[in-house]
C-alpha atoms as a PDB file:
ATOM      1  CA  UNK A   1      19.214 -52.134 120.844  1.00  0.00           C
ATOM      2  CA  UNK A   2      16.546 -52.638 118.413  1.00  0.00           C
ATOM      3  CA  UNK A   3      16.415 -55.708 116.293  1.00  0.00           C
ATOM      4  CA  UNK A   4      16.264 -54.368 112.661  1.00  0.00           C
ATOM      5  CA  UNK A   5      15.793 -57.672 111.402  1.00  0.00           C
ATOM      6  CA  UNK A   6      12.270 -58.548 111.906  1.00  0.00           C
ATOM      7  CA  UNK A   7       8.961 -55.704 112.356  1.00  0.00           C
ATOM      8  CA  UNK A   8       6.344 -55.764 114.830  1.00  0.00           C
ATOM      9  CA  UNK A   9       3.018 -54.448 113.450  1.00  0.00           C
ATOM     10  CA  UNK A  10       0.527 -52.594 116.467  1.00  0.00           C
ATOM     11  CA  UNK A  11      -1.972 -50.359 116.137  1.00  0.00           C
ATOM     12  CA  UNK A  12      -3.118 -48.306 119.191  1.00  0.00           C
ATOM     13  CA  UNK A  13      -3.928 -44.732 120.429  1.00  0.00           C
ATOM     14  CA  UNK A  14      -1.316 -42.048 121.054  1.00  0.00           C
ATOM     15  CA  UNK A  15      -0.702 -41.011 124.523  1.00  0.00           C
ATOM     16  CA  UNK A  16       2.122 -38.639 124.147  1.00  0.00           C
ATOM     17  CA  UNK A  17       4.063 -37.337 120.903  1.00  0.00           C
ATOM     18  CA  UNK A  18       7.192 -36.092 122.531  1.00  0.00           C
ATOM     19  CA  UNK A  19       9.178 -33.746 120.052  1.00  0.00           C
ATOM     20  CA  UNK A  20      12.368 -33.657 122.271  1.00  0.00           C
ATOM     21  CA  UNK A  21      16.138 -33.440 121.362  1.00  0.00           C
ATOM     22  CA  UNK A  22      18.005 -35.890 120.576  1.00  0.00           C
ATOM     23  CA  UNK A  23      15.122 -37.919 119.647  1.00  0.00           C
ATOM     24  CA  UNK A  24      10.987 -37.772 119.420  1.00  0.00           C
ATOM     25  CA  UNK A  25       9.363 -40.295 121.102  1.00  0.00           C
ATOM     26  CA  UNK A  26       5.466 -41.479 120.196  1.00  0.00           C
ATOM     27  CA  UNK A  27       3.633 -43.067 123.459  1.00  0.00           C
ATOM     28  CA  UNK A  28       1.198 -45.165 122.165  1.00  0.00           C
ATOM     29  CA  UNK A  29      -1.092 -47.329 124.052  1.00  0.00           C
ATOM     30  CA  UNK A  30      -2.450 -50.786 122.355  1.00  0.00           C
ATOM     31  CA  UNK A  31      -4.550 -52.648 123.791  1.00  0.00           C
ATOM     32  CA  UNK A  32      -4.209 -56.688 123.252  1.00  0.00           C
ATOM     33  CA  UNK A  33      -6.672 -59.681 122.453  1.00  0.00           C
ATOM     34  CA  UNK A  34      -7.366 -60.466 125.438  1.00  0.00           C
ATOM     35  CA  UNK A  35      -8.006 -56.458 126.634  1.00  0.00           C
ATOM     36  CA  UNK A  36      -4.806 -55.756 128.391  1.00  0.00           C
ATOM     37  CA  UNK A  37      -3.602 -52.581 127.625  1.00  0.00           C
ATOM     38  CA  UNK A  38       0.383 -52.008 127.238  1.00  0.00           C
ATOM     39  CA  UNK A  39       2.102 -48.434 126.259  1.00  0.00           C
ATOM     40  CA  UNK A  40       4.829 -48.793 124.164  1.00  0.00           C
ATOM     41  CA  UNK A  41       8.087 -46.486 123.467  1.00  0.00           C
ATOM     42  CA  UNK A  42       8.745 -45.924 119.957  1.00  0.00           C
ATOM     43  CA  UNK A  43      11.673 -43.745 119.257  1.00  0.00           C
ATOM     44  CA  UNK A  44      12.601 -41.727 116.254  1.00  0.00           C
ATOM     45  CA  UNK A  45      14.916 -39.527 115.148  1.00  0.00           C
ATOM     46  CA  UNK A  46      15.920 -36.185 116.049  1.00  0.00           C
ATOM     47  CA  UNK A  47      13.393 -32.989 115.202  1.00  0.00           C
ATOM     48  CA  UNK A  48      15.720 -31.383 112.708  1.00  0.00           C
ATOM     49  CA  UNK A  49      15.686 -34.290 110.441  1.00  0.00           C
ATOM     50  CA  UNK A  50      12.347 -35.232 110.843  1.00  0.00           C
ATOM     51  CA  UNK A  51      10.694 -32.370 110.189  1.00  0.00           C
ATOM     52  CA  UNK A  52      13.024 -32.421 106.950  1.00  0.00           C
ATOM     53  CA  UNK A  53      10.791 -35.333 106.206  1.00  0.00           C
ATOM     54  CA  UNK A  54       7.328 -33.753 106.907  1.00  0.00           C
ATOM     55  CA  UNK A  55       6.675 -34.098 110.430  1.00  0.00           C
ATOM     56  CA  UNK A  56       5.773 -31.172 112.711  1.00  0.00           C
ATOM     57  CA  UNK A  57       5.178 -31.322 116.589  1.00  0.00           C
ATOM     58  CA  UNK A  58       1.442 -31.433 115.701  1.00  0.00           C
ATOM     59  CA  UNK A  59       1.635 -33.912 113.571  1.00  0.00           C
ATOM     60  CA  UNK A  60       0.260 -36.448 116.363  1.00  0.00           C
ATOM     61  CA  UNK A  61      -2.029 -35.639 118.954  1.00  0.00           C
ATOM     62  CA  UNK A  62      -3.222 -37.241 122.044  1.00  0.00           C
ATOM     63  CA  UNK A  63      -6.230 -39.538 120.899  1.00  0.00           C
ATOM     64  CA  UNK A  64      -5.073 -40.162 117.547  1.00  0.00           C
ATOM     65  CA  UNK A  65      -5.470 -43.982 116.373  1.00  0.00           C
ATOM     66  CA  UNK A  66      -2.287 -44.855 114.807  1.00  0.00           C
ATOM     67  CA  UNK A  67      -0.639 -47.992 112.606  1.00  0.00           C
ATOM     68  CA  UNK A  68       2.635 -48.591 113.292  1.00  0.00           C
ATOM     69  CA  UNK A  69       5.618 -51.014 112.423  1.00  0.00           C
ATOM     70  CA  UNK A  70       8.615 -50.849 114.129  1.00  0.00           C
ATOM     71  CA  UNK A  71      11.134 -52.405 114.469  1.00  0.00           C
ATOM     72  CA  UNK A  72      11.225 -54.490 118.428  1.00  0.00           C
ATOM     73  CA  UNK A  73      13.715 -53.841 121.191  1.00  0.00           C
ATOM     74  CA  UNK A  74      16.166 -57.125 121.828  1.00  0.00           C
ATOM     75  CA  UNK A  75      15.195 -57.395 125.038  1.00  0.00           C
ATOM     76  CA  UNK A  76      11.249 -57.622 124.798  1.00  0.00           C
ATOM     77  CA  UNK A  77      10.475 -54.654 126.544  1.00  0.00           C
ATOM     78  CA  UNK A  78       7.234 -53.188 124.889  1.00  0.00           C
ATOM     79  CA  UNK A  79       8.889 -50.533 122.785  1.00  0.00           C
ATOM     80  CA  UNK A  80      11.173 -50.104 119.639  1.00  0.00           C
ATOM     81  CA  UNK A  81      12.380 -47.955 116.254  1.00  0.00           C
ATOM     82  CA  UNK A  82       9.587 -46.311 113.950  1.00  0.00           C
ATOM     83  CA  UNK A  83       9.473 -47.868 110.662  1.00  0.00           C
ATOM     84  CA  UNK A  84       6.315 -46.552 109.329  1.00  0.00           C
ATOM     85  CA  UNK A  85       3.031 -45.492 110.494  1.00  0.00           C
ATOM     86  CA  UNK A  86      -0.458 -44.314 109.305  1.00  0.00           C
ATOM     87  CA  UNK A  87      -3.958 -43.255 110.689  1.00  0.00           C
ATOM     88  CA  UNK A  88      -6.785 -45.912 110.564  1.00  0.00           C
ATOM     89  CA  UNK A  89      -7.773 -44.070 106.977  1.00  0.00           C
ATOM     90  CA  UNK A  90      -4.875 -45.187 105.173  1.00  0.00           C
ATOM     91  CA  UNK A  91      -2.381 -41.779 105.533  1.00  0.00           C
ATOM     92  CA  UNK A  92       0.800 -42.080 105.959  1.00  0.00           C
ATOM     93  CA  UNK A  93       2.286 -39.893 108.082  1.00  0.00           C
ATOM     94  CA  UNK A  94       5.462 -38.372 107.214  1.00  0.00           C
ATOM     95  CA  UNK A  95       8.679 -40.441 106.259  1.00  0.00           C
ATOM     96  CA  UNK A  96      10.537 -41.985 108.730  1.00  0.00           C
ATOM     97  CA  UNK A  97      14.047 -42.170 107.025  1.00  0.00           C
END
């Protein structure tokens, strides 16, 4: 489903963090050169074993300006894996695996 050999690199504004079993979910709208905006799906993994790693359901908020890589769904559709992601000051938030 995802294709874990290349990374796509967005940054954008989080719409929705969605800490849902069996996986979280970050909404997050990014908006393009030409000033189209697109919302993208990025899954994660499931809350137990992220909050193992640091996260919380508060750790994103609506509003928050996010970095992300992830890696791409195969089929193009705006939307992939979280590989890593930090605010616009440089944190990172959390581990991701």
């Amino acid at each position: 489903m995802f294709d874990t050999a290349r990374t796509q690199a967005l940054t954008g504004e989080v719409r929705q963090f969605q800490w849902n079993n069996p996986h979280c979910y970050i909404q997050l709208r990014v908006t393009d050169a030409q000033g189209q905006q697109r919302e993208y799906s990025i899954e994660m993994g499931a809350p137990m074993h992220l909050q193992g790693r640091g996260w919380t359901p508060r750790t994103l908020k609506a509003g928050d300006q996010v970095r992300v890589t992830i890696y791409p769904l195969r089929n193009g559709d705006a939307g992939g894996e979280l590989a890593s992601i930090t605010t616009l000051d440089g944190r990172q938030l959390g581990r991701t695996r």
